[in-house]
C-alpha atoms as a PDB file:
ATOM      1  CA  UNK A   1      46.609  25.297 -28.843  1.00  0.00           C
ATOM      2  CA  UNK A   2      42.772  25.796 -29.712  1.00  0.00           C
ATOM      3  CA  UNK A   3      40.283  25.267 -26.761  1.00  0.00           C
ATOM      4  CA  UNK A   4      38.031  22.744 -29.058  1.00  0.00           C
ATOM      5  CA  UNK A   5      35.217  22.698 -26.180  1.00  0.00           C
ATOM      6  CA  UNK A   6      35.313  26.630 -25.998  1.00  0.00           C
ATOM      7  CA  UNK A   7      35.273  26.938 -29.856  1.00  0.00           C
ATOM      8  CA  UNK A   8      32.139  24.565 -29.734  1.00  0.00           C
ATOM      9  CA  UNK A   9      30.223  26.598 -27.475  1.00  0.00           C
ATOM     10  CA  UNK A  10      30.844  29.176 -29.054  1.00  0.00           C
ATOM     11  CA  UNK A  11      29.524  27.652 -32.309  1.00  0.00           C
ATOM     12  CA  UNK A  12      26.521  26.267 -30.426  1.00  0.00           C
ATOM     13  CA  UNK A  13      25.668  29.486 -28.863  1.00  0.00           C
ATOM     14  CA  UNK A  14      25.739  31.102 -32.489  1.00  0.00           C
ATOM     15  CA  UNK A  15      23.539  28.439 -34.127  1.00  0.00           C
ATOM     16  CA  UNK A  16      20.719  28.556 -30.723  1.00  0.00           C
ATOM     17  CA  UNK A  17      20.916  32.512 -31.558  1.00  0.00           C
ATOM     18  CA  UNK A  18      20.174  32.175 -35.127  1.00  0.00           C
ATOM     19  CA  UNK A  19      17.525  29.408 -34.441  1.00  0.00           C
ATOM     20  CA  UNK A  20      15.917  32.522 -32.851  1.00  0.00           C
ATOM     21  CA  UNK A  21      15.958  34.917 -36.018  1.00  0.00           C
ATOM     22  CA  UNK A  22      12.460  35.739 -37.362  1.00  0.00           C
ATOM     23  CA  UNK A  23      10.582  34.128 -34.222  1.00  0.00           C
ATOM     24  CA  UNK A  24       7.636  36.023 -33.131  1.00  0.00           C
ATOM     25  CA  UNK A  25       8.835  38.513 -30.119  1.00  0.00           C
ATOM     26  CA  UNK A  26       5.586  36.916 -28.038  1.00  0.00           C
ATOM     27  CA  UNK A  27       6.277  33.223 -29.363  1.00  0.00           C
ATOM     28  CA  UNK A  28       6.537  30.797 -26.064  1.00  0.00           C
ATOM     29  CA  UNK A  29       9.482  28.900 -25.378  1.00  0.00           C
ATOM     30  CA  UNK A  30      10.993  26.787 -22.736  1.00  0.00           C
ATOM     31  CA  UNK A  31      13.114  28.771 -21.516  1.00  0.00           C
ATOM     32  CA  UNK A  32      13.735  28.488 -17.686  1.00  0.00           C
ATOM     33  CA  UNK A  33      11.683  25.281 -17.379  1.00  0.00           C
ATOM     34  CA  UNK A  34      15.026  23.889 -15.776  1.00  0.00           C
ATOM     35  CA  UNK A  35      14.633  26.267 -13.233  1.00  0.00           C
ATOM     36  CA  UNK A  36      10.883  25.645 -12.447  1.00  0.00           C
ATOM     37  CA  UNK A  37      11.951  21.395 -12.615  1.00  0.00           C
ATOM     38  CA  UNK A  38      14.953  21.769 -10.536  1.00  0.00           C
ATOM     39  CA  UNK A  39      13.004  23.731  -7.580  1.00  0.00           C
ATOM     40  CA  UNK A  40      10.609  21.387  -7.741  1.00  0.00           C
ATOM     41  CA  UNK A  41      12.512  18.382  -7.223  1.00  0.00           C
ATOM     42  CA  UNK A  42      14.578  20.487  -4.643  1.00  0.00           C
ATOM     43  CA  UNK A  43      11.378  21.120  -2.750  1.00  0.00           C
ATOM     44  CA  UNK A  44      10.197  17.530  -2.802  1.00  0.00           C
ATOM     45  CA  UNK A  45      13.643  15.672  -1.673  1.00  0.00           C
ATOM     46  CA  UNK A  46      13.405  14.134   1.397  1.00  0.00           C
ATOM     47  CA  UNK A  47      15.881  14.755   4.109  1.00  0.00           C
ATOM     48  CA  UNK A  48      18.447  11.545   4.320  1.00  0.00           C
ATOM     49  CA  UNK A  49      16.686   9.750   1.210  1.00  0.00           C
ATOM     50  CA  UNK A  50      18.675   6.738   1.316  1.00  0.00           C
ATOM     51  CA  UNK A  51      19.662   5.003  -1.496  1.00  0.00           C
ATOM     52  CA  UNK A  52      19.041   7.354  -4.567  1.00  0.00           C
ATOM     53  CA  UNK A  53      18.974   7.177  -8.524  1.00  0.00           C
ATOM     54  CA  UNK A  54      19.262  10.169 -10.721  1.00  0.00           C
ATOM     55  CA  UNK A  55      18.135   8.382 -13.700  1.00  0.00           C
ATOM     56  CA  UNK A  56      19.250  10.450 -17.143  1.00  0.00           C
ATOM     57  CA  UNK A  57      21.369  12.740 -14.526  1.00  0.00           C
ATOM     58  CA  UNK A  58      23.662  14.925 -17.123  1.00  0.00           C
ATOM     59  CA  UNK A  59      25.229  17.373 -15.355  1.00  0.00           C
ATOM     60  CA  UNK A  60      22.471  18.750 -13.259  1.00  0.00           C
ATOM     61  CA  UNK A  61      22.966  19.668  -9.758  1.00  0.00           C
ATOM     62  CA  UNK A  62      20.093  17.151  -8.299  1.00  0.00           C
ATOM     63  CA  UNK A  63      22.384  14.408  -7.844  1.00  0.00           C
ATOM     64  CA  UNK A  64      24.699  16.740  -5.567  1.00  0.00           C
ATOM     65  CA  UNK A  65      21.685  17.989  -3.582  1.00  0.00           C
ATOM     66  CA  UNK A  66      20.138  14.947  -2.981  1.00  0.00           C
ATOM     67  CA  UNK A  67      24.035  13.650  -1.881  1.00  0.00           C
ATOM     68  CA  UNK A  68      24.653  16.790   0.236  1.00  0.00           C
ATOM     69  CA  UNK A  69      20.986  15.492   2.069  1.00  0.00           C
ATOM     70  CA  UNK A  70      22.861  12.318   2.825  1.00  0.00           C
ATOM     71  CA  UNK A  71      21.588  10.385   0.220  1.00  0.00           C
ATOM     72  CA  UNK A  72      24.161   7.446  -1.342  1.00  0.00           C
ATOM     73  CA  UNK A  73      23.811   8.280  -5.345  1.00  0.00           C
ATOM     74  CA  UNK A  74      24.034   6.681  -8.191  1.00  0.00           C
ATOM     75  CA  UNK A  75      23.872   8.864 -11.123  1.00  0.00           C
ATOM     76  CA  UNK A  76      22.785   6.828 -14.484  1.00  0.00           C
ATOM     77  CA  UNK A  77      23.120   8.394 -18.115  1.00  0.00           C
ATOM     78  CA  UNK A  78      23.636   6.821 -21.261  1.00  0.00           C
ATOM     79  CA  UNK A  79      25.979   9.487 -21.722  1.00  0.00           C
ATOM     80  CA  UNK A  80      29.993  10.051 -20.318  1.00  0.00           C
ATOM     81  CA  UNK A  81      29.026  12.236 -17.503  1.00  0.00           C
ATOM     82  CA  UNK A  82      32.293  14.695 -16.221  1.00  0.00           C
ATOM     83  CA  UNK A  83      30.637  16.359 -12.843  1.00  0.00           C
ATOM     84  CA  UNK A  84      32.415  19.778 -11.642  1.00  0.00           C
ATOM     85  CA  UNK A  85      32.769  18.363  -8.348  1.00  0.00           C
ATOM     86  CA  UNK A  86      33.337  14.939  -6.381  1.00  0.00           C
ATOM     87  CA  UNK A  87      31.733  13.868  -3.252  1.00  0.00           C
ATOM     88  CA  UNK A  88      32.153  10.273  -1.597  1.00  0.00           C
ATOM     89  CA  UNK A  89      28.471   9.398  -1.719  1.00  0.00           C
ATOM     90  CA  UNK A  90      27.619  10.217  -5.581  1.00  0.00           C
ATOM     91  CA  UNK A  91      29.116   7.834  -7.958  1.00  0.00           C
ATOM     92  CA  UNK A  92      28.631   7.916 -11.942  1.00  0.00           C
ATOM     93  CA  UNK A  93      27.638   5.110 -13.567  1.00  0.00           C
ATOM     94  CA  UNK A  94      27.073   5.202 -17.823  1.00  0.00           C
ATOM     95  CA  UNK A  95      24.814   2.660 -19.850  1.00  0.00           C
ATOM     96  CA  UNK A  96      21.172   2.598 -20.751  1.00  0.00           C
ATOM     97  CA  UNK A  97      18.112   2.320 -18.390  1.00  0.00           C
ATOM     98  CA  UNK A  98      16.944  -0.441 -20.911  1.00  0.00           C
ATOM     99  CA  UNK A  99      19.849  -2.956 -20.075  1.00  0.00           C
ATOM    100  CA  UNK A 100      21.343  -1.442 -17.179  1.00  0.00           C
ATOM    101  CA  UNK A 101      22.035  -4.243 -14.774  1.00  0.00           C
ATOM    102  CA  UNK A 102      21.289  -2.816 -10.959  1.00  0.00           C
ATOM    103  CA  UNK A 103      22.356  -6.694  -9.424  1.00  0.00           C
ATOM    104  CA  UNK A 104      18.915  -6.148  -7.585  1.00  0.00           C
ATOM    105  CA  UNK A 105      19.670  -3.160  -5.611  1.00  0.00           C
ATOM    106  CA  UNK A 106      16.550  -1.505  -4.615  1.00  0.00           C
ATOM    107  CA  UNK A 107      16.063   2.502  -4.429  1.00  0.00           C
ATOM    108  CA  UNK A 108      14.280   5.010  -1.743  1.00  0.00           C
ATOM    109  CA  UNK A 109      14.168   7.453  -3.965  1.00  0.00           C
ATOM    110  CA  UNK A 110      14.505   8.067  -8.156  1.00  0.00           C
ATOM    111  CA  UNK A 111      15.254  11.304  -9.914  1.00  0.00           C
ATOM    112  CA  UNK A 112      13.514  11.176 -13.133  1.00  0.00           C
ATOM    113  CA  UNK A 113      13.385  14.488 -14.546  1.00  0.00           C
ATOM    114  CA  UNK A 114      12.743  15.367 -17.885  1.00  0.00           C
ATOM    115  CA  UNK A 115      14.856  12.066 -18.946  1.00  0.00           C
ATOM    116  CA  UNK A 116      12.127   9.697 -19.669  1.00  0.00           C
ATOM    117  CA  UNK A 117      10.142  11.379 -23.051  1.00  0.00           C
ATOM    118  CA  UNK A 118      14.115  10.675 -24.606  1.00  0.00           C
ATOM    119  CA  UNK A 119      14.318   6.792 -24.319  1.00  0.00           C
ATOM    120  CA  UNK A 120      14.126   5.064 -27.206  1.00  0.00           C
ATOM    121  CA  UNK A 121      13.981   8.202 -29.553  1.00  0.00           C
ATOM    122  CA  UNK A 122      17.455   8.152 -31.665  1.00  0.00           C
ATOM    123  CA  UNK A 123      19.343  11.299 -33.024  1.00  0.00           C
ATOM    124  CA  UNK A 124      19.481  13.349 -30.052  1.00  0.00           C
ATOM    125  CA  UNK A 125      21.489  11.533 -26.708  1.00  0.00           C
ATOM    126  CA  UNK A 126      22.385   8.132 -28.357  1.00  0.00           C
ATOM    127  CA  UNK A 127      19.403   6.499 -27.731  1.00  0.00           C
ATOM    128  CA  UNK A 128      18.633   3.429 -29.674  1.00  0.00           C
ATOM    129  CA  UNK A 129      15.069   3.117 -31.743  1.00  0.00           C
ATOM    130  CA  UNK A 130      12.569   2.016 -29.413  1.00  0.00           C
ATOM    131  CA  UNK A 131       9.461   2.881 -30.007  1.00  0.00           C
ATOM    132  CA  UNK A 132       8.484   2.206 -26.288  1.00  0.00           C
ATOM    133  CA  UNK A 133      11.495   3.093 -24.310  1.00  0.00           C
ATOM    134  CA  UNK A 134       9.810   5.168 -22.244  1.00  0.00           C
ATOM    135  CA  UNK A 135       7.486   2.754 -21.504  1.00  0.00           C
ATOM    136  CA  UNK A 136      10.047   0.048 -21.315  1.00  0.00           C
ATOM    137  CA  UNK A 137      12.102   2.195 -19.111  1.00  0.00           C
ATOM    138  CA  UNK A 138       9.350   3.129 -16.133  1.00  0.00           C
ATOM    139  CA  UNK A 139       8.114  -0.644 -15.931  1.00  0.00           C
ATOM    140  CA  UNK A 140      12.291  -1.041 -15.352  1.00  0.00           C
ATOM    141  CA  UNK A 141      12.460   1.642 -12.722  1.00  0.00           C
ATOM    142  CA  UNK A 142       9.411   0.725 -11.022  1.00  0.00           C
ATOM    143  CA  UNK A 143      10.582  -2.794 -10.058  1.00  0.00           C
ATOM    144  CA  UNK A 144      14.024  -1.142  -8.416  1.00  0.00           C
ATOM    145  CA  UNK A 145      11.749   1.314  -6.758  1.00  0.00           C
ATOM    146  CA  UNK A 146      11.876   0.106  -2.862  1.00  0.00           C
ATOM    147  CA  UNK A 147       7.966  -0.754  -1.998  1.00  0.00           C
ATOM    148  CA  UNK A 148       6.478   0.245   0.148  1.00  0.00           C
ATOM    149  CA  UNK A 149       8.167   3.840   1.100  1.00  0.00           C
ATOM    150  CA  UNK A 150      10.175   4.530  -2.463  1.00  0.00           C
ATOM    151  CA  UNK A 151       9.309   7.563  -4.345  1.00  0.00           C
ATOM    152  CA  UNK A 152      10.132   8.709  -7.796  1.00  0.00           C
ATOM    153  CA  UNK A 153      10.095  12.580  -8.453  1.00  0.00           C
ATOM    154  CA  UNK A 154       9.352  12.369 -12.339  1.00  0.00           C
ATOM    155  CA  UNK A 155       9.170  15.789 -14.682  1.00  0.00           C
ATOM    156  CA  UNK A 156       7.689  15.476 -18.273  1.00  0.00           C
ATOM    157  CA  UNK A 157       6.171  17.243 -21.724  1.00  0.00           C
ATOM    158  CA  UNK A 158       2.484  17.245 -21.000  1.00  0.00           C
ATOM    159  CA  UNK A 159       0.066  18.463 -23.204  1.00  0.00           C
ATOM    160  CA  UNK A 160      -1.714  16.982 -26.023  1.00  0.00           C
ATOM    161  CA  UNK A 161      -0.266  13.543 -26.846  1.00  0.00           C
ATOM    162  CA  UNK A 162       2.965  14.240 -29.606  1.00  0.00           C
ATOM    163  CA  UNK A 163       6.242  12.881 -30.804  1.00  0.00           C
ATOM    164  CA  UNK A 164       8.885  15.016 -31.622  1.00  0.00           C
ATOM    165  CA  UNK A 165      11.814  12.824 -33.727  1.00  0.00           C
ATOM    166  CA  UNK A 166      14.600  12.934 -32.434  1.00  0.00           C
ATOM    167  CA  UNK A 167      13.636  15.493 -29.670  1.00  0.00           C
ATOM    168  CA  UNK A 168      10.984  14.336 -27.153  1.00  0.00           C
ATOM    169  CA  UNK A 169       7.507  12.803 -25.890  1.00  0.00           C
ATOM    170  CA  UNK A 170       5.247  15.185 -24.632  1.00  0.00           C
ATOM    171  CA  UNK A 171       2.145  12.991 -22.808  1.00  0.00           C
ATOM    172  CA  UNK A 172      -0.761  13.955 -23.230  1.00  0.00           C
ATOM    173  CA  UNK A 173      -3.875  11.863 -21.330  1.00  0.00           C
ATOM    174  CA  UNK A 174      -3.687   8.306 -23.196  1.00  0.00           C
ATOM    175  CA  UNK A 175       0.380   8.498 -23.016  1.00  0.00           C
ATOM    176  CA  UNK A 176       0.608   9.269 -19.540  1.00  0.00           C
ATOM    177  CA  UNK A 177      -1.853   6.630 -18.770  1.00  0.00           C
ATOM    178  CA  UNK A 178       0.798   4.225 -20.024  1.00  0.00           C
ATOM    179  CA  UNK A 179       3.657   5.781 -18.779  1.00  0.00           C
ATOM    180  CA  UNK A 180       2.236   5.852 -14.904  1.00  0.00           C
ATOM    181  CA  UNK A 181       0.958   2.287 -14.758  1.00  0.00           C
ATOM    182  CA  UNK A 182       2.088   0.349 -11.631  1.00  0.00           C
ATOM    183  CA  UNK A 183       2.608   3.519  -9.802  1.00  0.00           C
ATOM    184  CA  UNK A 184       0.428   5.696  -7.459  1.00  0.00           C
ATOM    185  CA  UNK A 185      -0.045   9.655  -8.204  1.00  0.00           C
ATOM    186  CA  UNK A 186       1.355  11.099  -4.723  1.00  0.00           C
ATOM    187  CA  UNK A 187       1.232  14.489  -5.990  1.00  0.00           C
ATOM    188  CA  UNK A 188       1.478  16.570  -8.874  1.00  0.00           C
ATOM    189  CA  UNK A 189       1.805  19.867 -10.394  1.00  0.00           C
ATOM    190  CA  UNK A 190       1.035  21.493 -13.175  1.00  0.00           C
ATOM    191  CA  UNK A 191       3.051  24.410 -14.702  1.00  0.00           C
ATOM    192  CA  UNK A 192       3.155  26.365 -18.611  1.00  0.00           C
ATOM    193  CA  UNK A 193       3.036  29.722 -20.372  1.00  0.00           C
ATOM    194  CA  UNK A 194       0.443  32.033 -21.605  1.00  0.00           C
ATOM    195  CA  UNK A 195       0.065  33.564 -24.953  1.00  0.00           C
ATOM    196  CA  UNK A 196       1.616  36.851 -24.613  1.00  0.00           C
ATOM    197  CA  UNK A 197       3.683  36.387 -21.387  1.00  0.00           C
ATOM    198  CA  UNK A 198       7.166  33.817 -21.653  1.00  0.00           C
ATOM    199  CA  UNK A 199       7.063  33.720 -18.312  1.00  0.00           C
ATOM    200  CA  UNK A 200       6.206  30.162 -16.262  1.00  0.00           C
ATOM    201  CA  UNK A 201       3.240  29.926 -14.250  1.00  0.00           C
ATOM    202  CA  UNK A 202       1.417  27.623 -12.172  1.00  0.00           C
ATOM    203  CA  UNK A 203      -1.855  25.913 -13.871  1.00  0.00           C
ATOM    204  CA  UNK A 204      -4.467  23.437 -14.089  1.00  0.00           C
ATOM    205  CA  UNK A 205      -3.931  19.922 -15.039  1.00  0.00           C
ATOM    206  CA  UNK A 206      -6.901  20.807 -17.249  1.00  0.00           C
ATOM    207  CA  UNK A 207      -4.943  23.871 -19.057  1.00  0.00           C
ATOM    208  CA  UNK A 208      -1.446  21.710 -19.019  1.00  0.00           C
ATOM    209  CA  UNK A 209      -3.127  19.104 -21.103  1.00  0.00           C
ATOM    210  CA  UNK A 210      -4.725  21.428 -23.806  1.00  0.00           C
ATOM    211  CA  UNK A 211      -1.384  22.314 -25.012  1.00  0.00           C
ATOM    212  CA  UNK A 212      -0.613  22.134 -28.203  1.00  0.00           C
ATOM    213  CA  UNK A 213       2.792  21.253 -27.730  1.00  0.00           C
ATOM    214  CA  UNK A 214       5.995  21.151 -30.389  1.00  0.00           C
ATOM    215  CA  UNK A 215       9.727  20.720 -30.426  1.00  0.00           C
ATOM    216  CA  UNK A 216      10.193  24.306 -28.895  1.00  0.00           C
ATOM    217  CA  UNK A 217       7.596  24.819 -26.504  1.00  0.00           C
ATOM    218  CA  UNK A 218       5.394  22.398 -24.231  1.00  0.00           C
ATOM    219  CA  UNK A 219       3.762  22.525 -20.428  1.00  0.00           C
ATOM    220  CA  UNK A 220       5.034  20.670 -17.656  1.00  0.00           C
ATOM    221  CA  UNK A 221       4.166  17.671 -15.570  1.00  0.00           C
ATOM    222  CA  UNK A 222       5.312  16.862 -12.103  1.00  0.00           C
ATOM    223  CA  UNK A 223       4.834  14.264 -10.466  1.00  0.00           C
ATOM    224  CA  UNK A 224       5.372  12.443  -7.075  1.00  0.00           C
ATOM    225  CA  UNK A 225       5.277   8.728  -7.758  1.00  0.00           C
ATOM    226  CA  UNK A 226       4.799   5.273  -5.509  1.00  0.00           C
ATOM    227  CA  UNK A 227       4.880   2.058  -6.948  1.00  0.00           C
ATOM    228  CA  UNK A 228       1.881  -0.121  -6.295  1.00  0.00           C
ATOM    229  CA  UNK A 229       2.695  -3.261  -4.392  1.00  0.00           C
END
């Protein structure tokens, strides 16, 4: 019998390798900004966070290490999520952050990393068109956001303000204003990459925001959110 998922990869792995043909050998690229977002959340999770949300979860290990903290996790994507492992206080929940009925349960910490610049864009994860899901999606989250002592640990795009159809958001200054309201900058970080070097580095909020960003290549935001009262 064929192995249809291995025969996919395989295909997908062939078409990401010819996307590559003819770039320039010093073009940047994201590659390894997962592992630059997923240390940073690491480093940020609070021991025991109580109830948690990994909004736009996947199959990315922060749900597990916020669980294995002693967190109680719900793990939210609009996509059927099959995790590698089980655990008795993670639980998977599909549907959309736009409808997504929470019966008023309240959060002491959200996940939000690099899941927000895809809501409402269609083509790409399901999403429907909505213009301002993002948008629509943060005001959402902020109200089940526990206040006061809730945190969100949100990744983005930064860099100048740019759609990408069906790809992503990257926020640039008059975006993120948008995106943030209701909520209190904690903390942040800045990181991106430097013409002739594809390797991440930290930077300047200054530097993050003068990137010209596109589908392939953009800086990166992180922030530690509160909601305000």
């Amino acid at each position: 019998m064929i192995d249809v998922r291995r025969v996919a990869k395989k295909v997908g792995y062939l078409i990401i390798r010819l996307s590559e043909y003819g770039k320039a050998r010093d073009a940047l690229d994201l590659t390894g900004d997962r592992n630059v977002e997923w240390s940073w959340v690491a480093a940020h999770l609070p021991d025991k966070p109580g109830e948690v949300l990994d909004f736009g979860s996947g199959d990315a290990p922060l749900g597990l290490m916020a669980a294995i903290k002693g967190g109680t996790v719900t793990a939210l994507d609009l996509q059927q999520i099959h995790l590698p492992y089980a655990t008795t206080n993670l639980r998977v929940e599909k549907g959309d952050i736009v409808d997504f009925d929470f019966a008023g349960k309240q959060f002491d910490l959200i996940i939000n990393c690099s899941s927000i610049e895809h809501v409402g864009l269609p083509g790409r994860y399901g999403s429907r068109d909505e213009p301002d899901g993002d948008l629509i999606a943060m005001e959402k989250l902020r109200r089940v956001l526990r206040v006061p002592g809730g945190i969100m640990l949100l990744t983005i795009p930064v860099g100048k303000d740019l759609i990408m159809r069906p790809w992503h958001r990257v926020y640039g200054t008059r975006r993120l204003s948008l995106l943030l309201k209701g909520f209190r900058v904690a903390d942040k970080e800045f990181w991106s990459k430097k013409s002739g070097s594809n390797l991440w580095v930290q930077v300047s909020e200054e530097e993050a925001f003068s990137v010209r960003a596109s589908e392939s290549f953009y800086a990166l935001g992180m922030f530690v959110l509160e909601a305000d009262n």
